[in-house]
Protein backbone atom coordinates (compact mmCIF):
# COMPACT_ATOMS: atom_id res chain seq x y z
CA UNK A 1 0.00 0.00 0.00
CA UNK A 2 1.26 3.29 -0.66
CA UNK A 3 1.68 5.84 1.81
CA UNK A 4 1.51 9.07 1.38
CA UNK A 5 2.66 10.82 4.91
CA UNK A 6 0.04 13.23 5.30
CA UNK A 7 -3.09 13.38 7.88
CA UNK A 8 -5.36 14.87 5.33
CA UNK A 9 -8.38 12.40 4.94
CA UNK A 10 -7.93 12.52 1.27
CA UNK A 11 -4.50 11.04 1.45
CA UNK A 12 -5.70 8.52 4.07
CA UNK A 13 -8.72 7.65 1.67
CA UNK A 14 -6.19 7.33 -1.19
CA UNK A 15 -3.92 4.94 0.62
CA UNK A 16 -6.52 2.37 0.49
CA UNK A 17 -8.80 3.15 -2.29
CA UNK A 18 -5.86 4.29 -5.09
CA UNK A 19 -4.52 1.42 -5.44
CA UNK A 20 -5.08 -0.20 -8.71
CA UNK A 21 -7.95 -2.07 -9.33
CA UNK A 22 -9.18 -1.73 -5.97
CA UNK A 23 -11.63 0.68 -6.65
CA UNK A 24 -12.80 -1.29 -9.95
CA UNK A 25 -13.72 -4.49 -7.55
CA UNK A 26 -15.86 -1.98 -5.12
CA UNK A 27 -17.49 -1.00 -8.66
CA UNK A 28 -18.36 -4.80 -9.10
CA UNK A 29 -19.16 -5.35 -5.59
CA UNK A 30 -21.51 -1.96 -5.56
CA UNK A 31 -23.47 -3.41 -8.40
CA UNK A 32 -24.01 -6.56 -6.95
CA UNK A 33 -21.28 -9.79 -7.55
CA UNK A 34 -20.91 -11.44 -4.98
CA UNK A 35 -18.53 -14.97 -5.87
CA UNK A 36 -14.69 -14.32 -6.39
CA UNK A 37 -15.57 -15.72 -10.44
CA UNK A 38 -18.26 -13.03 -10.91
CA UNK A 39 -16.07 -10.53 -9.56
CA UNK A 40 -13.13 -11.57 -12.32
CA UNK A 41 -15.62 -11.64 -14.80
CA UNK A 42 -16.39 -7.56 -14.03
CA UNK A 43 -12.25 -7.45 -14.26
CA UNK A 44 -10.82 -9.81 -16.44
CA UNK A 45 -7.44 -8.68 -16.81
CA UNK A 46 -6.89 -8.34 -13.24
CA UNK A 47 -4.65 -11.43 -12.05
CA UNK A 48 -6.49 -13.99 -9.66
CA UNK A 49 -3.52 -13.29 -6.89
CA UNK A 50 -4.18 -9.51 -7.39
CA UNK A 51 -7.89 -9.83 -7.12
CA UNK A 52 -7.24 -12.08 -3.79
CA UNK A 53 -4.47 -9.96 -2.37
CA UNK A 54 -6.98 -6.67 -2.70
CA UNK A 55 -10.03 -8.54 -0.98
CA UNK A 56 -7.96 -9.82 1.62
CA UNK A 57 -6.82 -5.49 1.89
CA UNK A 58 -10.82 -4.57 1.94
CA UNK A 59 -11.41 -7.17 4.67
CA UNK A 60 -8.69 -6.50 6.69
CA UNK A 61 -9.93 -2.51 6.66
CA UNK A 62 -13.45 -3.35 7.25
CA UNK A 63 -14.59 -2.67 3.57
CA UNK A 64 -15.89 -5.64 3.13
CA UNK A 65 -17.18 -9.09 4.61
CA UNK A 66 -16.15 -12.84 3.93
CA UNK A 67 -18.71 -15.31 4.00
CA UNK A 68 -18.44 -19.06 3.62
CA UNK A 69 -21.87 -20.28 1.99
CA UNK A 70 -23.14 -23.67 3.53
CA UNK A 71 -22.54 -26.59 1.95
CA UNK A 72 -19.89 -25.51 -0.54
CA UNK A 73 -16.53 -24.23 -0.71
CA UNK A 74 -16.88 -21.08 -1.85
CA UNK A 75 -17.55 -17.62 -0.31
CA UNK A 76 -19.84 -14.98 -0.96
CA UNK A 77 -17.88 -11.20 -0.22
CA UNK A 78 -20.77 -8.46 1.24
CA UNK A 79 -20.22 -4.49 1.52
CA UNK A 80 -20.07 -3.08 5.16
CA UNK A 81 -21.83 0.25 5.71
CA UNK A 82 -18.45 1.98 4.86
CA UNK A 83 -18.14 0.49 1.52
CA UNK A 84 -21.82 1.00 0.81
CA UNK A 85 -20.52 5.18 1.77
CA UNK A 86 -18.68 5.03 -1.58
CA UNK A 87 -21.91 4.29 -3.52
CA UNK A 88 -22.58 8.17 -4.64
CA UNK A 89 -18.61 8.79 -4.96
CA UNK A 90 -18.26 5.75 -7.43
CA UNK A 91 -21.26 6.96 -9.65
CA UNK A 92 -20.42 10.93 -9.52
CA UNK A 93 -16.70 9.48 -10.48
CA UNK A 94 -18.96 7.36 -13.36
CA UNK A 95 -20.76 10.46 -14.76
CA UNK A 96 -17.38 12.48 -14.61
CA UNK A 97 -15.83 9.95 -16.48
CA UNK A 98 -18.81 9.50 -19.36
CA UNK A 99 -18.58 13.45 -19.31
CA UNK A 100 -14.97 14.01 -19.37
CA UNK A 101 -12.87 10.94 -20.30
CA UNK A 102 -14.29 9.03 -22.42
CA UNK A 103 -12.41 7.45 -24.98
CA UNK A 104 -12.47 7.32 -28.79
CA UNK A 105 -13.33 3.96 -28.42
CA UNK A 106 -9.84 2.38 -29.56
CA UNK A 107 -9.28 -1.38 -30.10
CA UNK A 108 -7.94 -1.89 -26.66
CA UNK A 109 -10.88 -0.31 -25.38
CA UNK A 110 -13.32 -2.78 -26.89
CA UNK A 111 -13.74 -5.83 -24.61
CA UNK A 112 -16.43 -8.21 -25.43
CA UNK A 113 -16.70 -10.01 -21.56
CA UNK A 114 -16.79 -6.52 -20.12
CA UNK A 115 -19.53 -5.45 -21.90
CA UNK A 116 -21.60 -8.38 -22.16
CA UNK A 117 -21.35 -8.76 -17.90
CA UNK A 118 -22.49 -5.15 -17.91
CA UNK A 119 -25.34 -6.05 -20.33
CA UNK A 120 -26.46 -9.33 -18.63
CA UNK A 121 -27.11 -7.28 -14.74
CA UNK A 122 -28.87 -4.69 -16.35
CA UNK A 123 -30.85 -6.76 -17.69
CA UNK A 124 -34.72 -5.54 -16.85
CA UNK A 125 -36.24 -8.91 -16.21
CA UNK A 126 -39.36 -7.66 -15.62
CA UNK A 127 -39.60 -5.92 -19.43
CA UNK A 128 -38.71 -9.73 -21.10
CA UNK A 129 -42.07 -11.14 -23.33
CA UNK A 130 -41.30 -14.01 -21.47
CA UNK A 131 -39.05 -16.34 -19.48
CA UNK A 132 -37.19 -18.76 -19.56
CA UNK A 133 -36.05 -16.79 -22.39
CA UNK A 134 -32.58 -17.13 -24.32
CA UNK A 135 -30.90 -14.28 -26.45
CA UNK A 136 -28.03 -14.92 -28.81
CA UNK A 137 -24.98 -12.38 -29.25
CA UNK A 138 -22.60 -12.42 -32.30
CA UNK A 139 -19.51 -9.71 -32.66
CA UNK A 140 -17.95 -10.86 -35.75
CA UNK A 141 -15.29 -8.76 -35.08
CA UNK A 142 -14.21 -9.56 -31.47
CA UNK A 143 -11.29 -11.96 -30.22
CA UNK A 144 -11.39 -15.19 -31.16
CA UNK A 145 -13.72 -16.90 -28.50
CA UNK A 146 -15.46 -13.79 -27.65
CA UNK A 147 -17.58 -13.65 -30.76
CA UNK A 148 -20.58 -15.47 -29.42
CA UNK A 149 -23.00 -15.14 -26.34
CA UNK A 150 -25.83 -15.98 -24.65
CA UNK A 151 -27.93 -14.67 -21.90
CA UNK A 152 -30.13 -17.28 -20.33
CA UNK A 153 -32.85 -15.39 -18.37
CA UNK A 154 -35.05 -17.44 -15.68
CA UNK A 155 -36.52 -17.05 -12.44
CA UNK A 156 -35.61 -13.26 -12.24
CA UNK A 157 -32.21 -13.96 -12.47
CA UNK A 158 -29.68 -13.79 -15.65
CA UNK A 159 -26.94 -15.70 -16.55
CA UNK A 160 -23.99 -15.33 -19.56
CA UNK A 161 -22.53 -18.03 -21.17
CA UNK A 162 -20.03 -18.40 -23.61
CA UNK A 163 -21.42 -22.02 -24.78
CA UNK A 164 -24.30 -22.84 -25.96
CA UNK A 165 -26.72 -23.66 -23.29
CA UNK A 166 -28.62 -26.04 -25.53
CA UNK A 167 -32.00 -23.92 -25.32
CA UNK A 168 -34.22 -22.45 -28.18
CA UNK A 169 -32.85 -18.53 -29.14
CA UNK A 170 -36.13 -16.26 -28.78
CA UNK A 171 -33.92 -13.71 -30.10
CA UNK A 172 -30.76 -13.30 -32.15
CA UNK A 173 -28.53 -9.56 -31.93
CA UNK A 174 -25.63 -9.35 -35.10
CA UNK A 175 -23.32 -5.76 -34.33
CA UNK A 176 -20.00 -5.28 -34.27
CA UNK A 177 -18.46 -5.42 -30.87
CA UNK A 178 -17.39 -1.49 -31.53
CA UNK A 179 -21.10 -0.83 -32.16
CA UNK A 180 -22.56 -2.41 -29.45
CA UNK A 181 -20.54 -0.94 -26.60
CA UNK A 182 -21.25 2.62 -28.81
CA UNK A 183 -24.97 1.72 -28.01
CA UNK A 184 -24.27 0.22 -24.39
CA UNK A 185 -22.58 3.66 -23.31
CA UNK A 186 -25.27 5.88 -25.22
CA UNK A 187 -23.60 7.47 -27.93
CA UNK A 188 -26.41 6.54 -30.01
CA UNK A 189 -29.68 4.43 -29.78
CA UNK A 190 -30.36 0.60 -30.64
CA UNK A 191 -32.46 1.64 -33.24
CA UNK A 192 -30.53 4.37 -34.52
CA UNK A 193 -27.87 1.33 -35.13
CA UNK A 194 -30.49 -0.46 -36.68
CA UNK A 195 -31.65 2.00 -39.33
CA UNK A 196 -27.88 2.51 -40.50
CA UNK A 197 -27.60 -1.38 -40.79
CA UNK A 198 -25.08 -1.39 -38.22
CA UNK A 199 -27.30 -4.22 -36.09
CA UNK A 200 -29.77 -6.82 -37.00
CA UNK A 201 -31.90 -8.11 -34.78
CA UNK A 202 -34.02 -11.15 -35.35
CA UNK A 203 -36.45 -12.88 -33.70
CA UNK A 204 -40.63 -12.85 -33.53
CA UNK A 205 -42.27 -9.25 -33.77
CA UNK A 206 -43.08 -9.45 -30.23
CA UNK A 207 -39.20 -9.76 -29.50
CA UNK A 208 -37.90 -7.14 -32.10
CA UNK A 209 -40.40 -4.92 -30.43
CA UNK A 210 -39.58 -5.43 -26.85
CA UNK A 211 -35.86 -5.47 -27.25
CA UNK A 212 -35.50 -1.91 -26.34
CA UNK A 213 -37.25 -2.23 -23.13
CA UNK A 214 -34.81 -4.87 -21.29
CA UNK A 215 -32.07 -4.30 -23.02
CA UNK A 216 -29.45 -1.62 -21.63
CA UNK A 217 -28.19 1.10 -21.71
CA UNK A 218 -25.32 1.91 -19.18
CA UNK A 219 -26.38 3.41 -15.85
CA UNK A 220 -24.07 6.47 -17.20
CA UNK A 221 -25.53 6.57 -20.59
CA UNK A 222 -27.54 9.77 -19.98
CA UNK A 223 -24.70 11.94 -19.34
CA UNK A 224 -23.33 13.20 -22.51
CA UNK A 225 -19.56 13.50 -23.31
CA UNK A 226 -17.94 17.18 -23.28
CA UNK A 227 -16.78 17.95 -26.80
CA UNK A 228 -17.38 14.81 -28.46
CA UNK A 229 -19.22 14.14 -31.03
CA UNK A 230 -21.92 11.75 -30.13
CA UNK A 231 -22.52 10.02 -33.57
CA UNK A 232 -21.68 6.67 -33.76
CA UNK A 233 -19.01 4.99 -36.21
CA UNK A 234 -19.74 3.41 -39.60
């Protein structure tokens, strides 16, 4: 941990919170993972021995709790109150970030397992023609092994996978991955992408119709980028 010598409780907030990463893994924890996988899944570049060594840090400073589920042999990690305290700070640091440093969307930017975790818990359950339901993602364009998903939606709850899960598709979404995450963080609209022929989506009318009510955006979608133009990329 670095340590920055001064009282100020700034610096003292810093010490623990600056570290990298850390404050990415109160992001996932704030918007609801709870297993060590699902929180790797919100970071995926961050190294398993990083992720442990920084929970281990957020326990040990009363951040966050550890809690061995019965029966099994994993754990479930909960917020204290003073993690739940950086609730408004992490969105206010969201909006300041959609308003004032976003990115042009480079390659490195675009990463297919972020975006489809974000998509599958904001998923609004309750907007779905029905459920079980099953929706197919392809990005032609992303990594190899990242080009197809599916979200598997049943009993209120909604879950990714990268292999088939052997179900009937009630809908099918075809974008680019650069496309998607254009529509995911607001710079245009789904069917804005759709009229340019930038996404297809296919499926029964009732699904085509609905897809815009369950489907996205980003909590920080609303707040528009300073000085950038919000038209999305051919």
């Amino acid at each position: 941990m670095v340590r920055y010598g001064q009282y100020c409780p700034i610096a003292k907030a810093l010490e623990l919170l600056g570290e990298r990463w850390t404050l990415l893994i109160v992001r996932e924890l704030l918007m609801g993972s709870r297993r060590f996988n699902d929180l790797r899944r919100g970071v995926p570049l961050m190294a398993p021995s990083v992720l442990s060594e920084r929970l281990k840090s957020l326990t040990e400073h009363g951040l966050i709790v550890r809690e061995k589920i019965p029966d099994a042999r994993t754990y479930h990690y909960h917020l204290t109150t003073a993690a739940e305290e950086l609730r408004p700070l992490i969105m206010h640091l969201g909006d300041w970030g959609q308003r004032w440093s976003r990115s042009k969307m480079a390659a490195g930017d675009l990463d297919a397992s972020l975006l489809m975790w974000d998509i599958r818990r904001c998923v609004r359950t309750d907007k779905l023609p029905r459920a079980p339901a099953v929706v197919f993602f392809e990005f032609p364009d992303a990594k190899k092994g990242m080009k197809h998903w599916w979200l598997l939606a049943q009993d209120g709850d909604v879950d990714l996978c990268l292999e088939d899960p052997g179900h009937e598709v009630d809908l099918t979404i075809y974008s680019s991955l650069r496309t998607m995450t254009q529509i995911w963080m607001g710079d245009c609209s789904l069917s804005q992408g759709r009229a340019k022929g930038l996404v297809k989506v296919l499926g029964t009318s009732q699904w085509v119709r609905s897809v815009g009510d369950w489907l996205g955006p980003s909590p920080f979608a609303h707040v528009r980028p300073a000085g950038i133009s919000a038209a999305i990329a051919a």
